[in-house]
C-alpha atoms as a PDB file:
ATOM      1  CA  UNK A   1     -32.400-173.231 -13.247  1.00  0.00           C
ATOM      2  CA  UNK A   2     -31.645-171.062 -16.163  1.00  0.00           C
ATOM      3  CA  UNK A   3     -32.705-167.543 -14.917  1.00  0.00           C
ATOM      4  CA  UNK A   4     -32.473-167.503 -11.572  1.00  0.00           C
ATOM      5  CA  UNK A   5     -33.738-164.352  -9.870  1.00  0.00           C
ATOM      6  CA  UNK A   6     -33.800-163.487  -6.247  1.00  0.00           C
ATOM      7  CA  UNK A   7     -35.260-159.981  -4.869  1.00  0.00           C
ATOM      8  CA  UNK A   8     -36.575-159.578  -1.026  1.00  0.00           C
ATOM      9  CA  UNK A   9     -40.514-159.938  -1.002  1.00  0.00           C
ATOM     10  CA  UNK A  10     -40.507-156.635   1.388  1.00  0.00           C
ATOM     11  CA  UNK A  11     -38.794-153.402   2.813  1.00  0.00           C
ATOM     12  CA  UNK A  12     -38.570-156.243   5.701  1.00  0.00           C
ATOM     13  CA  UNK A  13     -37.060-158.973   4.090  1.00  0.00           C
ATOM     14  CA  UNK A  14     -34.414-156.623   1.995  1.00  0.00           C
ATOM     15  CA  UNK A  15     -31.459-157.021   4.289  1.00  0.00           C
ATOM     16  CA  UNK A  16     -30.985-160.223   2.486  1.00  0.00           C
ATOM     17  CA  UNK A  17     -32.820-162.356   0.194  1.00  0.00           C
ATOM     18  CA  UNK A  18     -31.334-165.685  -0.986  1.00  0.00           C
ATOM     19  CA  UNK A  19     -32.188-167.842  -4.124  1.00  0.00           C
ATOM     20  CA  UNK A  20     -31.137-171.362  -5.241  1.00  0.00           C
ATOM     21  CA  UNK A  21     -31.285-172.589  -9.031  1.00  0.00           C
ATOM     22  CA  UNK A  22     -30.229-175.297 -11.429  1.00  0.00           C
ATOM     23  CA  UNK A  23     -29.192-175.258 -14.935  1.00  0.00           C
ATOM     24  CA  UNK A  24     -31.357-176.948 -16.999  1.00  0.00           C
ATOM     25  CA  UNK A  25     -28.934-179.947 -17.559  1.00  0.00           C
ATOM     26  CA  UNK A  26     -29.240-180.850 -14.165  1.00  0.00           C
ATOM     27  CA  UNK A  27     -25.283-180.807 -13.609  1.00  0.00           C
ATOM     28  CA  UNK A  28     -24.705-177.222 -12.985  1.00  0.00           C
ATOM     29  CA  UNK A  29     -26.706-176.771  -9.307  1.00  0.00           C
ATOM     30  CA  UNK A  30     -26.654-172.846  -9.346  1.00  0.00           C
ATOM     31  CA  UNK A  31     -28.222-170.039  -7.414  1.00  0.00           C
ATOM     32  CA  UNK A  32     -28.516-166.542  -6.027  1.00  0.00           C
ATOM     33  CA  UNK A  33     -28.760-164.805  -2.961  1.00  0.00           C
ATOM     34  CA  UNK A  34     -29.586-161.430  -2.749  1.00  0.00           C
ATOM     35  CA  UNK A  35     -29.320-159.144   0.730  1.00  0.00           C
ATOM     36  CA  UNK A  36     -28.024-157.015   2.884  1.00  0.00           C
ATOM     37  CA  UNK A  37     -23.805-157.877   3.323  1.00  0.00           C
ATOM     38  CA  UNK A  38     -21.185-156.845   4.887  1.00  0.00           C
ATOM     39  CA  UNK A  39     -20.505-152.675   3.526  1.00  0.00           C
ATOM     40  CA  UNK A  40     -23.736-152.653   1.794  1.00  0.00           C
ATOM     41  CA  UNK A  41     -25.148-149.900   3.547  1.00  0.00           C
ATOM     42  CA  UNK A  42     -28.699-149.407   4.549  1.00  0.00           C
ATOM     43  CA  UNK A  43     -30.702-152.717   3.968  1.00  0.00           C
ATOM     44  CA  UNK A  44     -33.979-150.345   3.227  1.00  0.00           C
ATOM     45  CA  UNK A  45     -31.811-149.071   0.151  1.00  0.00           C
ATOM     46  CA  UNK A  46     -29.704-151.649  -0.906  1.00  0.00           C
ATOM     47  CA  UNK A  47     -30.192-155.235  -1.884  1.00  0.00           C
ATOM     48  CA  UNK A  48     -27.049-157.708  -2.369  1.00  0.00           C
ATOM     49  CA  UNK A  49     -28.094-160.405  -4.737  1.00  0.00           C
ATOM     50  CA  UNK A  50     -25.253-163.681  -4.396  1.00  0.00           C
ATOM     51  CA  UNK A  51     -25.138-165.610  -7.194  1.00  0.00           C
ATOM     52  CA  UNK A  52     -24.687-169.431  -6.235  1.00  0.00           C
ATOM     53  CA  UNK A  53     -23.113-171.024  -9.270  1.00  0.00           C
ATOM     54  CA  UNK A  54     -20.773-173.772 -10.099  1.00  0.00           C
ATOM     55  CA  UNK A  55     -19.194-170.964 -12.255  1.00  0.00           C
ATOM     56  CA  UNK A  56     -19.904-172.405 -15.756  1.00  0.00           C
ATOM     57  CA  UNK A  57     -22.385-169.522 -16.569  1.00  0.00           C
ATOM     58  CA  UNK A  58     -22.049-166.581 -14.457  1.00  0.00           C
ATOM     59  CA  UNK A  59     -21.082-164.779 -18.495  1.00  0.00           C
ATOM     60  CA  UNK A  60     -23.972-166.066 -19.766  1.00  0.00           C
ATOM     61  CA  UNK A  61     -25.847-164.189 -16.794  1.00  0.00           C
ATOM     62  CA  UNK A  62     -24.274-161.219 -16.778  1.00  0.00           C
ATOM     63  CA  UNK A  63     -24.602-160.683 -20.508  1.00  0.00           C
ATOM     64  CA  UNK A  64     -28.366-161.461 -20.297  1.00  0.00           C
ATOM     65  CA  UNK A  65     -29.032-159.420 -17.186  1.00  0.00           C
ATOM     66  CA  UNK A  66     -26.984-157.402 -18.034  1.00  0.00           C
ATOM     67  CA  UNK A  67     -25.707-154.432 -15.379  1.00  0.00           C
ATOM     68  CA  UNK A  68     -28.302-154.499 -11.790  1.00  0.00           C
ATOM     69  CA  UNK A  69     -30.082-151.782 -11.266  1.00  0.00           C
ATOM     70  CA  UNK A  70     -28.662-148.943  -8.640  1.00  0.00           C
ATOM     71  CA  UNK A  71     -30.429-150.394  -5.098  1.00  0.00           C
ATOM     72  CA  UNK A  72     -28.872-153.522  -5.813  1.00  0.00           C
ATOM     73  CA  UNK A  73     -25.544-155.164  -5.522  1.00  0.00           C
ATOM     74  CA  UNK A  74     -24.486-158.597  -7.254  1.00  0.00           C
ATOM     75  CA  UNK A  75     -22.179-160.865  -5.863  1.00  0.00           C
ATOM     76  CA  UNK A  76     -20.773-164.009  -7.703  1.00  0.00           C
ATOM     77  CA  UNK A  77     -20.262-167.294  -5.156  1.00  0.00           C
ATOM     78  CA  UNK A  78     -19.007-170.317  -6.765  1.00  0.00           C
ATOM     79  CA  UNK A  79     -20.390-173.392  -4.848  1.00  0.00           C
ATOM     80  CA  UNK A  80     -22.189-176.964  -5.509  1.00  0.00           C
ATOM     81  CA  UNK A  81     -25.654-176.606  -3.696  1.00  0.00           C
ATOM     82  CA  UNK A  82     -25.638-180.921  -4.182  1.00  0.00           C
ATOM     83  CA  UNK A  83     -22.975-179.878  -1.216  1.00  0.00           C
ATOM     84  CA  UNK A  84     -25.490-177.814   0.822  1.00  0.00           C
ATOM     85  CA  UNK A  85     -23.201-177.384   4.218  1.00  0.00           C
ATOM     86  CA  UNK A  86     -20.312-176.116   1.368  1.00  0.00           C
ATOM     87  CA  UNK A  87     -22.623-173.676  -0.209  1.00  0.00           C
ATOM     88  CA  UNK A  88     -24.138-172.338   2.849  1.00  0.00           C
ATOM     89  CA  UNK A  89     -20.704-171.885   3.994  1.00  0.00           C
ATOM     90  CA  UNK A  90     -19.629-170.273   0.656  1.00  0.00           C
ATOM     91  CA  UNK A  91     -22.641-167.914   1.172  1.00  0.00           C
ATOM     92  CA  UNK A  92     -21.967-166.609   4.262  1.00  0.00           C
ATOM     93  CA  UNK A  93     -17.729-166.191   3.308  1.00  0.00           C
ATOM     94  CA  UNK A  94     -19.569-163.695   0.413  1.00  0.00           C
ATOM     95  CA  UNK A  95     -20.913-161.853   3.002  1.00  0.00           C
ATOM     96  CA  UNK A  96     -24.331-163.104   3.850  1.00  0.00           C
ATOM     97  CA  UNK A  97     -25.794-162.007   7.024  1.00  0.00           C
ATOM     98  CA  UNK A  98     -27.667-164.857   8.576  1.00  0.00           C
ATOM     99  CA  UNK A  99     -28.878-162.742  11.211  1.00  0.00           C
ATOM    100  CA  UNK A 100     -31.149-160.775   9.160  1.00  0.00           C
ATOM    101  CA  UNK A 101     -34.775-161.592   7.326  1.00  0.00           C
ATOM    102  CA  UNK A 102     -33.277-163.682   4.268  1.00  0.00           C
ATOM    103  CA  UNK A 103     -35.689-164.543   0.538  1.00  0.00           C
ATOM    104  CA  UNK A 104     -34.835-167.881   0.028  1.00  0.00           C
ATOM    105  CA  UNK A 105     -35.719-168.305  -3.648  1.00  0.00           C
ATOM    106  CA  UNK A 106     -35.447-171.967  -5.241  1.00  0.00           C
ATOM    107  CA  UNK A 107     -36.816-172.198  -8.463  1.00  0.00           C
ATOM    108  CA  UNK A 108     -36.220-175.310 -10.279  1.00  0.00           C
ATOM    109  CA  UNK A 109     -33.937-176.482  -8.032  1.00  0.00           C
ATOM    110  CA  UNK A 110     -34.858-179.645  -6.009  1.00  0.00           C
ATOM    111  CA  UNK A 111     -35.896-181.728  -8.875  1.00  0.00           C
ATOM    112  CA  UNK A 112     -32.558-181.994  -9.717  1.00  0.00           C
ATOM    113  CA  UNK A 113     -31.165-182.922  -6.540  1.00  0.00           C
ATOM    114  CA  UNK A 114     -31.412-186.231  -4.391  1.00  0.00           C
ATOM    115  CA  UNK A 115     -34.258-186.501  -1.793  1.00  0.00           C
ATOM    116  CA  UNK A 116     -31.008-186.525   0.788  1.00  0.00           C
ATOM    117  CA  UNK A 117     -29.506-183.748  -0.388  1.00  0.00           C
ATOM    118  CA  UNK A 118     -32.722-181.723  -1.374  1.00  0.00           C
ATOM    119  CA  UNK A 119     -33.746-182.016   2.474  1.00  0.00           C
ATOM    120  CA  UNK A 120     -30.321-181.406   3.456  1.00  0.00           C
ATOM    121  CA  UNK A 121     -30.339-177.958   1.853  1.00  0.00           C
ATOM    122  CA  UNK A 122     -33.602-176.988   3.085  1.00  0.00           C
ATOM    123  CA  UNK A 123     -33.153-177.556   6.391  1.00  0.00           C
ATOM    124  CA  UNK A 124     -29.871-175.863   6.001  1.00  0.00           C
ATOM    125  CA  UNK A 125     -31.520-172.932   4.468  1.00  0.00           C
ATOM    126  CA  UNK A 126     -33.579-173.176   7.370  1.00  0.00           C
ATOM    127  CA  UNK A 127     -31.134-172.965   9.884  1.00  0.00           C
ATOM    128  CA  UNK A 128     -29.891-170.209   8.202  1.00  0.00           C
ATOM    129  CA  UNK A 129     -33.080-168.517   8.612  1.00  0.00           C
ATOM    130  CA  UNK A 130     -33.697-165.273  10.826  1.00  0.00           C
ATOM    131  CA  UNK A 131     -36.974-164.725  12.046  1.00  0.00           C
ATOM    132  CA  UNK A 132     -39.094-162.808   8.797  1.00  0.00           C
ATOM    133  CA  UNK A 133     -37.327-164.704   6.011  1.00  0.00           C
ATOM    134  CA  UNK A 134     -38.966-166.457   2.907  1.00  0.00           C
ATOM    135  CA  UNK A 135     -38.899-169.550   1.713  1.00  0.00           C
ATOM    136  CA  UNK A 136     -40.184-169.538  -1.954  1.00  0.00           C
ATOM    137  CA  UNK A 137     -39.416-173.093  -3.854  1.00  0.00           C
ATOM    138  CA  UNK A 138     -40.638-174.826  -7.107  1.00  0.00           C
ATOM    139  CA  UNK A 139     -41.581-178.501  -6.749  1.00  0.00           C
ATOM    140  CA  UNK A 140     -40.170-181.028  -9.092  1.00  0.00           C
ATOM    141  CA  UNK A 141     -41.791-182.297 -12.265  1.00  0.00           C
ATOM    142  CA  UNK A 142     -44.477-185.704 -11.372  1.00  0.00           C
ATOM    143  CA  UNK A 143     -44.129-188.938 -12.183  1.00  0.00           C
ATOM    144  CA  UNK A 144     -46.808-189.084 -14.222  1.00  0.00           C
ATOM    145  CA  UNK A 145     -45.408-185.610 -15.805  1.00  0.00           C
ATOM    146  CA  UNK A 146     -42.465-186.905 -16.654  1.00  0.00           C
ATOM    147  CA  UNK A 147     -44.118-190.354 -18.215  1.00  0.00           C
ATOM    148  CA  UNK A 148     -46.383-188.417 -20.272  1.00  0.00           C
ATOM    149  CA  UNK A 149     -43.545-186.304 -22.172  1.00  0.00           C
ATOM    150  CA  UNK A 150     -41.319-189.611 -22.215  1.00  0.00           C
ATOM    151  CA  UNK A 151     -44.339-191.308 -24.096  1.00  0.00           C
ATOM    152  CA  UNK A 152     -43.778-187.998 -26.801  1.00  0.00           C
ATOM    153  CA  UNK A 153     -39.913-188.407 -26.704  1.00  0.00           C
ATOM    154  CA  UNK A 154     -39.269-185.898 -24.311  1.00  0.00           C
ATOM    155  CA  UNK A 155     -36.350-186.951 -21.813  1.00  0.00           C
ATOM    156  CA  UNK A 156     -36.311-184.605 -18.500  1.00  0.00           C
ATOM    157  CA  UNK A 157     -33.207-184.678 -16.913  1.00  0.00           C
ATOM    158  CA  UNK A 158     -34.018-184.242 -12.989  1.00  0.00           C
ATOM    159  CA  UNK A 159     -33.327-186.440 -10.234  1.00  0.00           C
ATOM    160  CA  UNK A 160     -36.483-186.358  -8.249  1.00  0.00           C
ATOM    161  CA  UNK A 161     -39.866-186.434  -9.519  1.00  0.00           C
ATOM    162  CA  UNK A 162     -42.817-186.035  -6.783  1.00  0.00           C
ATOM    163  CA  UNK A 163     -46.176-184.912  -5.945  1.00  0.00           C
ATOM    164  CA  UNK A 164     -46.801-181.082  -4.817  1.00  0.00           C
ATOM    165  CA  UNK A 165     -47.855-182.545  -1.708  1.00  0.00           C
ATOM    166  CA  UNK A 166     -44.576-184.665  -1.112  1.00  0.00           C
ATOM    167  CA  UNK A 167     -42.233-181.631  -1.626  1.00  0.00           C
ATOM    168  CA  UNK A 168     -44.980-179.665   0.854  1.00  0.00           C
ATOM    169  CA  UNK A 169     -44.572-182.320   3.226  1.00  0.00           C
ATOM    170  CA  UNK A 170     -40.299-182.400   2.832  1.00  0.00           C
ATOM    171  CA  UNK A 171     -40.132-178.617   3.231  1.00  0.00           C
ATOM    172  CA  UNK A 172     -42.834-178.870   6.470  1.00  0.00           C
ATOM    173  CA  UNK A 173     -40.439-182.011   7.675  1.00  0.00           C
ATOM    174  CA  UNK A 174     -37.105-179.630   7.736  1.00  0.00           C
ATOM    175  CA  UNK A 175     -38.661-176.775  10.116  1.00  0.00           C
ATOM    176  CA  UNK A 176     -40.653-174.473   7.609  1.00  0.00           C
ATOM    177  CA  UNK A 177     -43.920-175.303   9.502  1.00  0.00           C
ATOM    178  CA  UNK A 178     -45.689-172.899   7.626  1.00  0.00           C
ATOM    179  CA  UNK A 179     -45.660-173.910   4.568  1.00  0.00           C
ATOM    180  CA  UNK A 180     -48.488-173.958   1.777  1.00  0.00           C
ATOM    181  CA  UNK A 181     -48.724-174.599  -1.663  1.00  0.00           C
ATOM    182  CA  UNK A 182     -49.370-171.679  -4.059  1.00  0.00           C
ATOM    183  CA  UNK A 183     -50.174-172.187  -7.726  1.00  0.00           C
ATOM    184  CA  UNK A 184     -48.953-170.208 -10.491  1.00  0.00           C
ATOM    185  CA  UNK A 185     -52.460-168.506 -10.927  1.00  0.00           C
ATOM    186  CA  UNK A 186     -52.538-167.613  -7.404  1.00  0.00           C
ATOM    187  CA  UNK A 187     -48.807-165.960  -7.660  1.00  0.00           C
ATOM    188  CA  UNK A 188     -50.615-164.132 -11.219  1.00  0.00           C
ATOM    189  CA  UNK A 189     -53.651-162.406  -9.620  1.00  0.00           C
ATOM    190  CA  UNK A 190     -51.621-161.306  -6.554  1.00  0.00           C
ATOM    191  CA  UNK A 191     -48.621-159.863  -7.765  1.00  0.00           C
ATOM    192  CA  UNK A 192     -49.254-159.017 -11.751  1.00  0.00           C
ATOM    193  CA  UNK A 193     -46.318-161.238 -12.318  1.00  0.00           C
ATOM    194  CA  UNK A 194     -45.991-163.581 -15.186  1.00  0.00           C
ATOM    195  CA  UNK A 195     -44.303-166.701 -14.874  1.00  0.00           C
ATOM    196  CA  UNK A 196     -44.074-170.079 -15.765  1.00  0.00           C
ATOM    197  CA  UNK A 197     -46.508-172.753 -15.045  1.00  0.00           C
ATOM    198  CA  UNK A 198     -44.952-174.123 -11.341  1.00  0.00           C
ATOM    199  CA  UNK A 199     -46.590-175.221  -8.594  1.00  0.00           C
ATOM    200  CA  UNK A 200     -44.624-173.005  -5.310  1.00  0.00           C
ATOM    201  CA  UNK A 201     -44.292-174.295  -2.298  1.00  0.00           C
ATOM    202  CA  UNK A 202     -43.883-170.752  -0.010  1.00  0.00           C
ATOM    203  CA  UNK A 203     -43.050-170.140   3.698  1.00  0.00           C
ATOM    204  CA  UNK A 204     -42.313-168.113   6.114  1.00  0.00           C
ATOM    205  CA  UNK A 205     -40.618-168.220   9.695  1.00  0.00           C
END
């Protein structure tokens, strides 16, 4: 994704919170992890957010995001997350704690990965998941999406196209039993947040 942004959904989740992204190319698989790491200090207080990049923009980000706010620490993690057992090991040598409530945040992410690889990482993630983390994920861009912009000239670039109910399925498949779709509306009236228009796919263990 372009602007990937990872905070922990609650006081409980804010020893770490993890997020996944992709550039929109679909050749630079980058993401962020924010939580509670090793020296960080009280995980009430202080939220580490990793950064899970292949590198090529982290001065792009940090010019647009410019400096994080005092509660929360950022932490730069080069890794390929079309490698998932790399990246999770990448995380965790940045100081990840995998024993504590993670926010797994994967916003436009798994359309531009293989099925194999997409499933690999999310049951990955899922291993990696203490009891009261999040699992909040974007679902690729339909067939018949992607058809109707290519019939207007419009080329996406992702690997995977599906139905909301195929990624639901995947995500269910890989150990996040509870799973559910949640529309963008849904994630609008709920939270006051404005976003995109995505279909989420959100869990919890």
């Amino acid at each position: 994704m372009d602007d990937a942004a990872a905070t922990a959904p609650s006081a409980e989740a804010a020893g770490n919170a993890a997020s996944a992204g992709v550039s929109g190319l679909g050749d630079d698989h980058s993401g962020r992890a924010g939580g509670g790491g090793a020296g960080s200090g009280d995980a009430a207080a202080v939220v580490t957010v990793f950064e899970l990049d292949s590198g090529s923009v982290e001065t792009l980000k940090t010019s647009v995001l410019g400096r994080p706010p005092p509660h929360v620490r950022r932490v730069f993690v080069r890794a390929d997350l079309a490698q998932p057992e790399q990246a999770l090991s990448a995380l965790a040598a940045a100081g990840h704690d995998a024993s504590r409530p993670t926010a797994f945040v994967a916003e436009g992410l798994i359309g531009y990965l293989s099925p194999e690889a997409g499933d690999d990482l999310l049951c990955r993630l899922r291993s990696a998941a203490a009891p009261g983390s999040w699992l909040v994920l974007t679902v690729p861009p339909s067939p018949s999406w992607r058809d109707s912009l290519a019939v207007r000239g419009v080329r996406l670039h992702h690997v995977t196209y599906e139905e909301p109910e195929q990624t639901l399925a995947r995500a269910r498949t890989q150990g996040w039993d509870t799973a559910q779709l949640v529309s963008t509306e849904a994630v609008r009236v709920k939270y006051g947040l404005e976003t995109q228009s995505f279909i989420y796919v959100l869990a919890r263990t």
